[in-house]
PDB file of N, CA and C in Angstrom:
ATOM      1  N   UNK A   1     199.166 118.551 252.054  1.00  0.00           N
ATOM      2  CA  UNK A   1     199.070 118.486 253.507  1.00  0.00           C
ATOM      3  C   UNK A   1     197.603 118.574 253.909  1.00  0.00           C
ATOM      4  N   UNK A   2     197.056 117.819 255.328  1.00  0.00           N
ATOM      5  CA  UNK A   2     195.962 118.078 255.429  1.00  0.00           C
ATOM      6  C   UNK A   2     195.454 119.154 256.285  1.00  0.00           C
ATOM      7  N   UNK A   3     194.304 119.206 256.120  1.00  0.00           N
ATOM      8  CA  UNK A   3     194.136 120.632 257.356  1.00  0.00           C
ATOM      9  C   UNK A   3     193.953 120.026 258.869  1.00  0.00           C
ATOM     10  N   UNK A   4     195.005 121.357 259.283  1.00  0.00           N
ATOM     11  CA  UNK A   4     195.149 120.503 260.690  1.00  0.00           C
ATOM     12  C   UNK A   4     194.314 120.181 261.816  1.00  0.00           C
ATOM     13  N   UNK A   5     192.862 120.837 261.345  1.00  0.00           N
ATOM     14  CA  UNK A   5     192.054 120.056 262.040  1.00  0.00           C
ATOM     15  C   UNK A   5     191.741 118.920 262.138  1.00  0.00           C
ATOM     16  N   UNK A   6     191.715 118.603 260.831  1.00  0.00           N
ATOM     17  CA  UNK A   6     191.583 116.947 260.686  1.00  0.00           C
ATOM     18  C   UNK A   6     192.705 116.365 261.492  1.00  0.00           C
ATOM     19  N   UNK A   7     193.600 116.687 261.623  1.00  0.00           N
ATOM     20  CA  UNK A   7     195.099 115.955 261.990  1.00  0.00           C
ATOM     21  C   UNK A   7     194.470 115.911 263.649  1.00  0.00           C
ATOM     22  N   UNK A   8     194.140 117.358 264.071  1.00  0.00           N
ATOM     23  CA  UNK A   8     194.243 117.215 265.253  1.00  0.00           C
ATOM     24  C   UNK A   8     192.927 116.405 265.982  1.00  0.00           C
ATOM     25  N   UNK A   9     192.054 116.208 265.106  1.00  0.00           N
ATOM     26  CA  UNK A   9     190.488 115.641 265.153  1.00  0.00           C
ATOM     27  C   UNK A   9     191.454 114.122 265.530  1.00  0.00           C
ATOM     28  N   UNK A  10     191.920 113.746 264.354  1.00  0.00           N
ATOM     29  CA  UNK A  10     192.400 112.170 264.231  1.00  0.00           C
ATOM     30  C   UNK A  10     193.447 111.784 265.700  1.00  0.00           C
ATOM     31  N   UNK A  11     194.369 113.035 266.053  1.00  0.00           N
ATOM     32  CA  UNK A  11     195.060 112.347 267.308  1.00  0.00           C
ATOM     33  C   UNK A  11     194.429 112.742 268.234  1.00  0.00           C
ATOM     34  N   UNK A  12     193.226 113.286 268.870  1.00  0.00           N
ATOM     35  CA  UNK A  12     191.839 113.339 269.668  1.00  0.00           C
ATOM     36  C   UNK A  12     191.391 111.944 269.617  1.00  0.00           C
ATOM     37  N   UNK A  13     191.443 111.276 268.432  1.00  0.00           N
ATOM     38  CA  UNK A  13     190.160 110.255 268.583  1.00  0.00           C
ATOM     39  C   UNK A  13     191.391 109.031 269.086  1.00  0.00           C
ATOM     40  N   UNK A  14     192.287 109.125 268.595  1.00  0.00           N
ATOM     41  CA  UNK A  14     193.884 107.886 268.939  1.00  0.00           C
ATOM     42  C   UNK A  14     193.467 107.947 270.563  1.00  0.00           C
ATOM     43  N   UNK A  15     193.941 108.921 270.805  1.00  0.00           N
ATOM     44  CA  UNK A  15     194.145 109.470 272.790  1.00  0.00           C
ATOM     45  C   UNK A  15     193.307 108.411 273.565  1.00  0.00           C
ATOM     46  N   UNK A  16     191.661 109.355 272.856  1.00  0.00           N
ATOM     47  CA  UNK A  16     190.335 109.007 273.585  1.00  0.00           C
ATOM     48  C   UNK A  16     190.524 107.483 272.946  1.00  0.00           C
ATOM     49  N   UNK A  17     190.833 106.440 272.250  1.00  0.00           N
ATOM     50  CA  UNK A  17     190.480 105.107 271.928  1.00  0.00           C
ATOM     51  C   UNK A  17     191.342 104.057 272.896  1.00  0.00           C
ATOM     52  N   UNK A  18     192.343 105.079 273.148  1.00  0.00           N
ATOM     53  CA  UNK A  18     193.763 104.278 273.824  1.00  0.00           C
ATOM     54  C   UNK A  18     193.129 104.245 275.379  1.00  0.00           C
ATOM     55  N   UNK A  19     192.768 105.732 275.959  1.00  0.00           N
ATOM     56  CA  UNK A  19     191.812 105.415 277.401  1.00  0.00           C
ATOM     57  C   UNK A  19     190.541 104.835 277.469  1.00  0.00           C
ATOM     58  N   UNK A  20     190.132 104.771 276.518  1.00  0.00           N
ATOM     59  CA  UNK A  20     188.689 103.455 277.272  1.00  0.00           C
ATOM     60  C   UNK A  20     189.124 102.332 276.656  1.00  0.00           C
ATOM     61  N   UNK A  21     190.166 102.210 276.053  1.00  0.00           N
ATOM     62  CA  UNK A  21     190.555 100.257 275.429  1.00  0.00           C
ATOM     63  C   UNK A  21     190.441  99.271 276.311  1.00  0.00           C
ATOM     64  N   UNK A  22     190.838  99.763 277.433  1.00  0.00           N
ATOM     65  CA  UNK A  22     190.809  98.560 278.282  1.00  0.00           C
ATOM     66  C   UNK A  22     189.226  98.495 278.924  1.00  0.00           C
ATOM     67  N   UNK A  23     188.481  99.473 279.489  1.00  0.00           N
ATOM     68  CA  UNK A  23     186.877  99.783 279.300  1.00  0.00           C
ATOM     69  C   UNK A  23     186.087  98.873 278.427  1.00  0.00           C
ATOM     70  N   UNK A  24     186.257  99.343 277.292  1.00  0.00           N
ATOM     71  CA  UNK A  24     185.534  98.502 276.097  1.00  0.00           C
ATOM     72  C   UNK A  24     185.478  97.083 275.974  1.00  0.00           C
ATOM     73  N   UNK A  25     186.880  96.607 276.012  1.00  0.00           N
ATOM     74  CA  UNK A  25     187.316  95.090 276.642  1.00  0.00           C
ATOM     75  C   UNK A  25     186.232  94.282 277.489  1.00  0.00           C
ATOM     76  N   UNK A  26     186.413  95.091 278.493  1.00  0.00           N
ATOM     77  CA  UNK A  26     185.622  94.916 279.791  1.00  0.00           C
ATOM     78  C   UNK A  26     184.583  94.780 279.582  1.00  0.00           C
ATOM     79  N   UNK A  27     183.807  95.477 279.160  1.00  0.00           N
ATOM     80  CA  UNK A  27     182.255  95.959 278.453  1.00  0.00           C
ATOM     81  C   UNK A  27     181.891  94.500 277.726  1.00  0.00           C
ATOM     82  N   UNK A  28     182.975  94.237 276.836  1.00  0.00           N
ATOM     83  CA  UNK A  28     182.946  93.278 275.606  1.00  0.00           C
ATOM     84  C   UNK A  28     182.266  92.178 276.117  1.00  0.00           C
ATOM     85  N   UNK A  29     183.740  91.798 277.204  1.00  0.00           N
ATOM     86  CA  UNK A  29     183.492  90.552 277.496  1.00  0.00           C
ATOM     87  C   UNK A  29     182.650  90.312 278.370  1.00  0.00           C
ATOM     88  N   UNK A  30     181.996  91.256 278.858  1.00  0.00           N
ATOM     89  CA  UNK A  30     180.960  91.028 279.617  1.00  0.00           C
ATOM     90  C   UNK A  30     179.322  90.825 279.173  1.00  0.00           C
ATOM     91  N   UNK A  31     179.512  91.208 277.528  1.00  0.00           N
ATOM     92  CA  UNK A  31     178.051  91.064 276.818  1.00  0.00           C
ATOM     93  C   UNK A  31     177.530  92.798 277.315  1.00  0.00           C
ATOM     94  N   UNK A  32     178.088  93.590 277.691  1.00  0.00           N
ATOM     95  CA  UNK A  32     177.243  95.091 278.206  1.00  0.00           C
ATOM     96  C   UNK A  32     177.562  95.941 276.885  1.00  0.00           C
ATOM     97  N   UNK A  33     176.267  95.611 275.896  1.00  0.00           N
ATOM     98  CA  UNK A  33     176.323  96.540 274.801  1.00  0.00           C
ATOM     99  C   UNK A  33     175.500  97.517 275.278  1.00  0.00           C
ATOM    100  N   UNK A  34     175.040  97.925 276.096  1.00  0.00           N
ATOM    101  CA  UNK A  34     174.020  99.216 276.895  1.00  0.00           C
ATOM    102  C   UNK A  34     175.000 100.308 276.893  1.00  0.00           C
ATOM    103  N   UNK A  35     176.243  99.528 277.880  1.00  0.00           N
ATOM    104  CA  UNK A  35     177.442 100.469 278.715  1.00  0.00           C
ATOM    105  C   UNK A  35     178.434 100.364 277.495  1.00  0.00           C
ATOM    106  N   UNK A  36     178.346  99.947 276.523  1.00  0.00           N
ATOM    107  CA  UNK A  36     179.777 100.346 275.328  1.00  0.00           C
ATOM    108  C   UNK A  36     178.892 101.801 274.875  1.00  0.00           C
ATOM    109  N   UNK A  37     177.350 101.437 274.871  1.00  0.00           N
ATOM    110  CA  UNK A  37     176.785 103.028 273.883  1.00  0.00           C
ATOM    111  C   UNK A  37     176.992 104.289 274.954  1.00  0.00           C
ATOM    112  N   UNK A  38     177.044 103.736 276.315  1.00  0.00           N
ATOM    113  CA  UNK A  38     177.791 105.357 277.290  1.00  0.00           C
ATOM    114  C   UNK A  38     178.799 105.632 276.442  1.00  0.00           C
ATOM    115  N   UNK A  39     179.515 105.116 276.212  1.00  0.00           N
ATOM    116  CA  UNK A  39     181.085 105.490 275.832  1.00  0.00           C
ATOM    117  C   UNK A  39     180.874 106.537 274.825  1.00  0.00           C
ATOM    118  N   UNK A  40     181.948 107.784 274.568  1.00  0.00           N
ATOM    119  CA  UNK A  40     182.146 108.673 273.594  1.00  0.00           C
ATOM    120  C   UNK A  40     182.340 107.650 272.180  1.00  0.00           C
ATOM    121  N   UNK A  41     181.465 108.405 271.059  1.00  0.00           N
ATOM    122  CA  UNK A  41     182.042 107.960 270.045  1.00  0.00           C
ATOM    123  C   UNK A  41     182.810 107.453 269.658  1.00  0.00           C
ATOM    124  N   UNK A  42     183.733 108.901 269.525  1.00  0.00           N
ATOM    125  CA  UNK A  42     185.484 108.552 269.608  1.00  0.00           C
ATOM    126  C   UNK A  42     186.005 107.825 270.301  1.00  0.00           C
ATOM    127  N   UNK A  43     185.496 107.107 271.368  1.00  0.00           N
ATOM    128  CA  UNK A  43     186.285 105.808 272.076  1.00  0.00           C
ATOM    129  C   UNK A  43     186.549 104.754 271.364  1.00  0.00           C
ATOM    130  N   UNK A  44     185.717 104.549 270.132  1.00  0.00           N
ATOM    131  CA  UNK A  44     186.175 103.333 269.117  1.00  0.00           C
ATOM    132  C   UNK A  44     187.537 103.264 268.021  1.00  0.00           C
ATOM    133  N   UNK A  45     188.089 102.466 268.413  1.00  0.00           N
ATOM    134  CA  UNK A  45     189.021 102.710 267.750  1.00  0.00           C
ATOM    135  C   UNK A  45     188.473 102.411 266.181  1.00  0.00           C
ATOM    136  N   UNK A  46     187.364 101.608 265.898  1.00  0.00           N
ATOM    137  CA  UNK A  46     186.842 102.094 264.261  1.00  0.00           C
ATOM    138  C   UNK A  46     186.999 103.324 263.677  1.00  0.00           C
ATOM    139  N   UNK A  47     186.800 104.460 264.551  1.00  0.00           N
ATOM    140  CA  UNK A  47     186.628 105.826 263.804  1.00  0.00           C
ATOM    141  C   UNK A  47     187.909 106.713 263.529  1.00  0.00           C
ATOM    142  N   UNK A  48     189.328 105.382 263.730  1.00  0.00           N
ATOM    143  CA  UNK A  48     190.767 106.241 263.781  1.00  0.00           C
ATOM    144  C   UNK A  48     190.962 106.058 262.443  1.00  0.00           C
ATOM    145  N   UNK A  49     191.532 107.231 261.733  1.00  0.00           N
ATOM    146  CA  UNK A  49     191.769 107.397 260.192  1.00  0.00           C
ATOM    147  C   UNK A  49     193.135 106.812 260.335  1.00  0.00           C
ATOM    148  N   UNK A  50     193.611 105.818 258.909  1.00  0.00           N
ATOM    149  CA  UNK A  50     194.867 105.891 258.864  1.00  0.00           C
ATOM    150  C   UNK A  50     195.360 107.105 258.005  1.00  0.00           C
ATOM    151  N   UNK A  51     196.149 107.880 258.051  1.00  0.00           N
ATOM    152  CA  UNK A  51     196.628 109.115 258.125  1.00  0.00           C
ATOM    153  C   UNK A  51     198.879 108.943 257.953  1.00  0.00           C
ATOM    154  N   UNK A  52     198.994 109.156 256.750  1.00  0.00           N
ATOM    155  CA  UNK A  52     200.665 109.142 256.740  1.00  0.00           C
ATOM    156  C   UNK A  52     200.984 109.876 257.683  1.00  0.00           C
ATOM    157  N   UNK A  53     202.004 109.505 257.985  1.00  0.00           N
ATOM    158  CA  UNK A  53     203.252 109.709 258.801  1.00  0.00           C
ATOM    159  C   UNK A  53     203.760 111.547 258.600  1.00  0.00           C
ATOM    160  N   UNK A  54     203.724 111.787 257.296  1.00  0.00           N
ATOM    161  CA  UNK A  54     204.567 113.326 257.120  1.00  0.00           C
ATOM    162  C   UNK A  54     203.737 114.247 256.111  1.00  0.00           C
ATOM    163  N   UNK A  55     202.655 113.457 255.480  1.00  0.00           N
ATOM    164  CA  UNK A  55     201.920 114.636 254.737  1.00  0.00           C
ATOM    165  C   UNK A  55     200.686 114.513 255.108  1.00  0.00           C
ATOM    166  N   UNK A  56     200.351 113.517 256.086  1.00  0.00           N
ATOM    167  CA  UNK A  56     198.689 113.750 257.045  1.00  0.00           C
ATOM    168  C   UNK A  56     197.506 112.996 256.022  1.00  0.00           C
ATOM    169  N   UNK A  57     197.817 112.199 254.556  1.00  0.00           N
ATOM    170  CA  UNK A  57     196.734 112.451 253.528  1.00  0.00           C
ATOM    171  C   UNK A  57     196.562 110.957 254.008  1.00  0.00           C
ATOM    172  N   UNK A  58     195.160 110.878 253.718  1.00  0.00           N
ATOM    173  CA  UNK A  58     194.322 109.700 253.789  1.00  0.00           C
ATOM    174  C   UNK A  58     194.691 108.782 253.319  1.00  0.00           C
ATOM    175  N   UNK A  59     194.213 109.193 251.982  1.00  0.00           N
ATOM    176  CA  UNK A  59     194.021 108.235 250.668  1.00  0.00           C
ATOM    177  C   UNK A  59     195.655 107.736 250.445  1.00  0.00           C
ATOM    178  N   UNK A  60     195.263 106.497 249.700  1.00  0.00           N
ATOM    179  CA  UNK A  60     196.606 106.229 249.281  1.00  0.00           C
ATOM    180  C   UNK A  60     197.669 105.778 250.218  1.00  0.00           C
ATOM    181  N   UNK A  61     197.283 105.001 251.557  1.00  0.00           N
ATOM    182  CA  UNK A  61     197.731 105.057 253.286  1.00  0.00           C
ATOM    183  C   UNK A  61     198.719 103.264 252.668  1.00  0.00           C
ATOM    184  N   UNK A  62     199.895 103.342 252.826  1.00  0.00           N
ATOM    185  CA  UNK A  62     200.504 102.237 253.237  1.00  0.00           C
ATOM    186  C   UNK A  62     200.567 102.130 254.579  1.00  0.00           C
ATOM    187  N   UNK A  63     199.925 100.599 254.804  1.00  0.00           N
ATOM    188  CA  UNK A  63     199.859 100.220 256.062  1.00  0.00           C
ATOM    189  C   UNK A  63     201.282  99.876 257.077  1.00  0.00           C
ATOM    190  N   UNK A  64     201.732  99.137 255.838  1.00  0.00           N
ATOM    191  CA  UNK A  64     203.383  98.425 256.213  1.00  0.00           C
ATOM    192  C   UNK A  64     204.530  99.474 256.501  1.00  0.00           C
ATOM    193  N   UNK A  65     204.115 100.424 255.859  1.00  0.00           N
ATOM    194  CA  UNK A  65     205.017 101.279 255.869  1.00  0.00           C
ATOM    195  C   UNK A  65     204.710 102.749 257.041  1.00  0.00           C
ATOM    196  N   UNK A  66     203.221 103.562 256.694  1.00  0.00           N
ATOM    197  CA  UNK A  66     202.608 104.227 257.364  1.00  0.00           C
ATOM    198  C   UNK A  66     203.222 105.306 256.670  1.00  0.00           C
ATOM    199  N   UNK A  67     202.661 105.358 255.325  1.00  0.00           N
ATOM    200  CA  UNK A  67     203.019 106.704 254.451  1.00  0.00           C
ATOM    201  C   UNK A  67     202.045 106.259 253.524  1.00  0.00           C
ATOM    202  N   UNK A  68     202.005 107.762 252.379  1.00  0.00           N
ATOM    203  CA  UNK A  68     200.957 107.750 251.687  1.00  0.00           C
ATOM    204  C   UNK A  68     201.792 107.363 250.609  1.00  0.00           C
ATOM    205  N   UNK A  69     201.372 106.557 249.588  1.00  0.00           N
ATOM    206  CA  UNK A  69     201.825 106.662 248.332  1.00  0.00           C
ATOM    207  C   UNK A  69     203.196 107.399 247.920  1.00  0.00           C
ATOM    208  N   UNK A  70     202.572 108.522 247.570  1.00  0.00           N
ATOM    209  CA  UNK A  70     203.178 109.675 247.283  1.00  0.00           C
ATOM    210  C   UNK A  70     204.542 110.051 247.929  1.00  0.00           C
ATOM    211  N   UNK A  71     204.442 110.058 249.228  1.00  0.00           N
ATOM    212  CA  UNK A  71     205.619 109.918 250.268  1.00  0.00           C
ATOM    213  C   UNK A  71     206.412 108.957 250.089  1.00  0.00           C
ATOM    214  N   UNK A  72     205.929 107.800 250.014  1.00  0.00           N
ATOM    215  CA  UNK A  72     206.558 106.421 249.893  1.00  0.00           C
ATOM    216  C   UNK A  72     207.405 106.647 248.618  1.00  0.00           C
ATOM    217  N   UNK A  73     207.110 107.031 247.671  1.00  0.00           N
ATOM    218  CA  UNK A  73     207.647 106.704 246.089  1.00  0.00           C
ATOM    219  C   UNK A  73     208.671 107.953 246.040  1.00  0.00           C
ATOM    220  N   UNK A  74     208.686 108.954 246.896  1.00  0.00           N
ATOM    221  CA  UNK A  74     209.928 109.683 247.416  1.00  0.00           C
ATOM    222  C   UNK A  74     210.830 109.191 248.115  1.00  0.00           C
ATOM    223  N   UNK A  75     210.278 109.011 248.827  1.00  0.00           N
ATOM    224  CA  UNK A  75     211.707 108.329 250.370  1.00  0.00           C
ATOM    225  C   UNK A  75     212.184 107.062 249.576  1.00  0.00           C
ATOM    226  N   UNK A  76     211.325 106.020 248.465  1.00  0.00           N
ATOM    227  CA  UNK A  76     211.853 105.020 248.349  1.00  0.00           C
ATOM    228  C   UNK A  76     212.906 105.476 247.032  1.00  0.00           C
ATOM    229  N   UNK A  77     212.896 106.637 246.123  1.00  0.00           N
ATOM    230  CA  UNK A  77     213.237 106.343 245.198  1.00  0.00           C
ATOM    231  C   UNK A  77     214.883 107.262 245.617  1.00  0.00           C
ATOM    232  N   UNK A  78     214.945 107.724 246.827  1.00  0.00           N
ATOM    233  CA  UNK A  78     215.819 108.642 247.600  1.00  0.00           C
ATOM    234  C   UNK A  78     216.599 107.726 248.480  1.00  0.00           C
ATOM    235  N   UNK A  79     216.299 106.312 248.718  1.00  0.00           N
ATOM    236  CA  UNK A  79     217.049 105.405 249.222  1.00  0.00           C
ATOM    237  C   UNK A  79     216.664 105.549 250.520  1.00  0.00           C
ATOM    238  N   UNK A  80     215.245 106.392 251.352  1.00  0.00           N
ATOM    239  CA  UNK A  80     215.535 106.424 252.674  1.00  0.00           C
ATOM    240  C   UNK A  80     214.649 105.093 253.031  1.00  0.00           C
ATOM    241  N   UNK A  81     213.853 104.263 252.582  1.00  0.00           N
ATOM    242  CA  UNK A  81     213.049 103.052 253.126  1.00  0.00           C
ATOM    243  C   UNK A  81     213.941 102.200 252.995  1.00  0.00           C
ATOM    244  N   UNK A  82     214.338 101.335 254.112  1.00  0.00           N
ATOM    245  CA  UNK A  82     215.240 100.009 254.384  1.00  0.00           C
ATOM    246  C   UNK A  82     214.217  99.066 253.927  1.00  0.00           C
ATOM    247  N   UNK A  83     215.093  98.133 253.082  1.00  0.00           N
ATOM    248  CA  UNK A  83     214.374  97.203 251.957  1.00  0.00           C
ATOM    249  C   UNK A  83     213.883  97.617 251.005  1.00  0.00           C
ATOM    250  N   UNK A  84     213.941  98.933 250.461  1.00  0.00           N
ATOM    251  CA  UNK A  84     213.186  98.606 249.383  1.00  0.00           C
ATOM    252  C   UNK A  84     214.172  99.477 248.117  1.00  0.00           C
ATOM    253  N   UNK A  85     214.189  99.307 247.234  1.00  0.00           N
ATOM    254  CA  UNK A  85     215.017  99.817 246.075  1.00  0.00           C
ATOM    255  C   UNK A  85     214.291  99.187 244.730  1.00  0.00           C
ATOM    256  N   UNK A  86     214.602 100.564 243.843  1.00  0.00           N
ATOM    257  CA  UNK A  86     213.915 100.396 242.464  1.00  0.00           C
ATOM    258  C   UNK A  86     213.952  99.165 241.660  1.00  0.00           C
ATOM    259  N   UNK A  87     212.660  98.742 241.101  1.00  0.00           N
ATOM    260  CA  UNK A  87     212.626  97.382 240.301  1.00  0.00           C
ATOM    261  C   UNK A  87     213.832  98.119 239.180  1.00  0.00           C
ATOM    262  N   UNK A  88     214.236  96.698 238.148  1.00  0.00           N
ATOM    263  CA  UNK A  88     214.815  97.106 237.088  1.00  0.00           C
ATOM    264  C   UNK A  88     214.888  95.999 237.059  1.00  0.00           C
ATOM    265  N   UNK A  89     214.428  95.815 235.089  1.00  0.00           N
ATOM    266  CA  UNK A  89     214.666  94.434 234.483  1.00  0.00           C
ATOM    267  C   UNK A  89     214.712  94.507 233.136  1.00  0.00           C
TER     268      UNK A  89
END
């Protein structure tokens, strides 16, 4: 599990990326790279970690799915991921 600062760092930076999205846009298309550097850091959605779904860990991040590895090769081998079931040949 990760420490929940990080967790809570990462849905801080989601929040803050989701309220200036439409801002930034704006900014974009207007050529105002002056007024994107006002913006908080964390307004970019570049700096959002992908982060699993139930054990918070970085590394190892399925995108398709939104689990880590590790998680994934549980739930899948437990029958809970729709579509997917053990190779065998």
């Amino acid at each position: 599990m990760a420490k929940r600062s990080q967790l809570a760092r990462n849905t801080k930076r989601t929040k803050l990326a989701a309220k200036f999205a439409a801002k930034r846009a704006e900014l974009k298309a207007a050529g105002d790279y002056e007024g994107l550097q006002n913006l908080p850091r964390n307004a970019s959605p570049v700096r959002i970690k992908n982060r699993c779904a139930i054990s918070g860990r970085s590394r190892g991040y399925l995108r398709a799915f939104g689990l880590s590895r590790i998680q994934f090769r549980e739930l899948a081998r437990e029958g809970k991921v729709p579509g997917v079931k053990k190779a065998s040949w």
